[in-house]
C-alpha atoms as a PDB file:
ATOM      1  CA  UNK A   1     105.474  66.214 113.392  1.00  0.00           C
ATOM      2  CA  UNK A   2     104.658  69.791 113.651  1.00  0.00           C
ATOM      3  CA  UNK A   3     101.371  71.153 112.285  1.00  0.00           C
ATOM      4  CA  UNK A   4     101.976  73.535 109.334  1.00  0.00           C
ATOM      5  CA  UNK A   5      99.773  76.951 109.735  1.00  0.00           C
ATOM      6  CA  UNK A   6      99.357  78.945 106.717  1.00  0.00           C
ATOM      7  CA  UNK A   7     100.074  82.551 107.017  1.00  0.00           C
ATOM      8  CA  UNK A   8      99.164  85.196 104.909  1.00  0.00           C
ATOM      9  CA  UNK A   9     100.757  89.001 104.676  1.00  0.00           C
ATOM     10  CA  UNK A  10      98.579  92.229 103.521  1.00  0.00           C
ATOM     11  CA  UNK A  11      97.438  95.472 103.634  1.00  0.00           C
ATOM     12  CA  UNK A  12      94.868  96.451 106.816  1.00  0.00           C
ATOM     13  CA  UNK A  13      92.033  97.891 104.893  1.00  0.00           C
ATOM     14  CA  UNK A  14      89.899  98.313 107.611  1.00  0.00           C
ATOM     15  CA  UNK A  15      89.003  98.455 111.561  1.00  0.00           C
ATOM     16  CA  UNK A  16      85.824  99.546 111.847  1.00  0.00           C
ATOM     17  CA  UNK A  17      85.003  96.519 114.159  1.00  0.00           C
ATOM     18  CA  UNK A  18      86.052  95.482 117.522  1.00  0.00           C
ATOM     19  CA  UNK A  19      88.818  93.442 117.686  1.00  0.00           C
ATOM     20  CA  UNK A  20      88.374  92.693 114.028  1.00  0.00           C
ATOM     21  CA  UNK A  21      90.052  93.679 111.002  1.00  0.00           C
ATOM     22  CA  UNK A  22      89.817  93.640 107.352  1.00  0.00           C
ATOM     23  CA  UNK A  23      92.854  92.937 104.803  1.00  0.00           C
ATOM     24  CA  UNK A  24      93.576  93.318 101.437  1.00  0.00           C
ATOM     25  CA  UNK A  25      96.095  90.349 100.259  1.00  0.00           C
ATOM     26  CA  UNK A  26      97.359  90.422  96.885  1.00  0.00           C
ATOM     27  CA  UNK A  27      99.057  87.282  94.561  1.00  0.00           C
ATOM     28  CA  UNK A  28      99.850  86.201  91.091  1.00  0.00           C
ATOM     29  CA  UNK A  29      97.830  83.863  89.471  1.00  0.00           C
ATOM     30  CA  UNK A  30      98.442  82.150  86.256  1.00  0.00           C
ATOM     31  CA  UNK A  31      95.786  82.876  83.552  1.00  0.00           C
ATOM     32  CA  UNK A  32      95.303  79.607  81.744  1.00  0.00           C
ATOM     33  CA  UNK A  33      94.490  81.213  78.730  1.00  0.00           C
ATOM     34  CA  UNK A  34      96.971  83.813  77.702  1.00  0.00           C
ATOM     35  CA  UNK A  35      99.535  82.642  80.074  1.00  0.00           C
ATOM     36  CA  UNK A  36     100.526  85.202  81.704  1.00  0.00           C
ATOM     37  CA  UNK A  37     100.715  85.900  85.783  1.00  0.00           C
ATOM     38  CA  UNK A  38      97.652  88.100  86.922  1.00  0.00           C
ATOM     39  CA  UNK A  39      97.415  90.118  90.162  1.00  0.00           C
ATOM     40  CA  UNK A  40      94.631  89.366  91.863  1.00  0.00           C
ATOM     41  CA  UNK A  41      93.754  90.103  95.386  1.00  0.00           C
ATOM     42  CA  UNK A  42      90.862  89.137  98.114  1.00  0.00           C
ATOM     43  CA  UNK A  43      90.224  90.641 101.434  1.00  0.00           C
ATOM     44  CA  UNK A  44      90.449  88.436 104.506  1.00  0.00           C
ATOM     45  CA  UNK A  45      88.752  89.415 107.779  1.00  0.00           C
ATOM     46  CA  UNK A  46      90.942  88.625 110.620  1.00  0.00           C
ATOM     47  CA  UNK A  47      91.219  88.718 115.228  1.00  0.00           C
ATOM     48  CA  UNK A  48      92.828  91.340 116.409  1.00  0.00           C
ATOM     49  CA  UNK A  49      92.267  91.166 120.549  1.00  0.00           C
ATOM     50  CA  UNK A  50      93.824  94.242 121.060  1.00  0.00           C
ATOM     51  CA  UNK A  51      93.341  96.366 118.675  1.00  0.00           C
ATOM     52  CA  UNK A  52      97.003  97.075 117.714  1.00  0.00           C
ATOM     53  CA  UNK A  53      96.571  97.069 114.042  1.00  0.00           C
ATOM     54  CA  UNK A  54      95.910 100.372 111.984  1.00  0.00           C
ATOM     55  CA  UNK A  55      94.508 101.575 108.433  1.00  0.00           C
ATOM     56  CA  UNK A  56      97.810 100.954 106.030  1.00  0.00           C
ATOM     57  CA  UNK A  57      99.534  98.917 108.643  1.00  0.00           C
ATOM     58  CA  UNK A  58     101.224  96.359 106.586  1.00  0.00           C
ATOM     59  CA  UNK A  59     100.379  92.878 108.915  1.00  0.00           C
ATOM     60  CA  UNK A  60     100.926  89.045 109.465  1.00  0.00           C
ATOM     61  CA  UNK A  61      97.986  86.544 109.960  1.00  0.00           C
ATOM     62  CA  UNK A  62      97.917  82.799 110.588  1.00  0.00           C
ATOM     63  CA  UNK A  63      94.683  80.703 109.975  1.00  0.00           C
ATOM     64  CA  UNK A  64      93.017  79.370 112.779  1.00  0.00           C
ATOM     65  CA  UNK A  65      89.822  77.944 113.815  1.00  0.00           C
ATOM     66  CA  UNK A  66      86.533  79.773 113.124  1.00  0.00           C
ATOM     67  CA  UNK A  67      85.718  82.647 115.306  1.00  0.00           C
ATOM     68  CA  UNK A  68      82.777  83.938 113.825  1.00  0.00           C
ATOM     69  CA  UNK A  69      81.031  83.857 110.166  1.00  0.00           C
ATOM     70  CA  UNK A  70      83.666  85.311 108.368  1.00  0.00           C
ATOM     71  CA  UNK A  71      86.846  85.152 110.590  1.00  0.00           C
ATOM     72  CA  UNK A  72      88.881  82.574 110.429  1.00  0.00           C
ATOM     73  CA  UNK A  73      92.297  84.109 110.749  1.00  0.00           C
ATOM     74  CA  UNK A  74      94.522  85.971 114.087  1.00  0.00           C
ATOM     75  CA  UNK A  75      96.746  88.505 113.623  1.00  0.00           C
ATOM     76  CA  UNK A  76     100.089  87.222 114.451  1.00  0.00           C
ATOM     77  CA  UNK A  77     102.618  90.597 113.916  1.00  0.00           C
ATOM     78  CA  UNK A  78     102.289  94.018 112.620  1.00  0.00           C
ATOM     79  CA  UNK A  79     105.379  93.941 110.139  1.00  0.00           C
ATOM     80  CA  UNK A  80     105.209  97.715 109.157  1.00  0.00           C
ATOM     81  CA  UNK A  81     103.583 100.441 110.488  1.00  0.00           C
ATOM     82  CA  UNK A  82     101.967 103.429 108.217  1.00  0.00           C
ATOM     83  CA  UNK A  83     103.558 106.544 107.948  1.00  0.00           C
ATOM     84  CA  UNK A  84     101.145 109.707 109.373  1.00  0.00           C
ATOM     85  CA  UNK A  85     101.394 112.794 107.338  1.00  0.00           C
END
């Protein structure tokens, strides 16, 4: 049986590290209260070896095994790049 890896699709937010990078994912959650779907969103530090990925870049990740503290995902594809102005 194959292993199932969870991958996650967002918004690169930031690169200010090597080989790292910061992303904004976004989902719906159901409020319990007032049900009703809420956006919600949480940023997710992820591997990027070669530094492909790019402020606005649009990108895939898949979880992995802890690389440091905080990372625990690798970039798998950049899906769409940003548009420079």
């Amino acid at each position: 049986m194959a292993s199932m890896v969870k991958t996650v699709k967002g918004k690169v937010v930031s690169t200010k590290m090597e080989k790292s990078i910061v992303l904004l994912v976004e989902f719906y959650k159901l409020d319990k209260r007032f049900k009703k779907f809420v956006r919600k969103s949480k940023k997710v530090m992820a591997h990027d070896p070669e530094s492909k990925a790019k402020e606005g870049d649009i990108v895939v990740v898949q979880e992995g095994r802890p690389l440091s503290r905080n990372k625990r995902h690798t970039l798998v594809q950049i899906v769409e790049r940003r548009e420079i102005i």
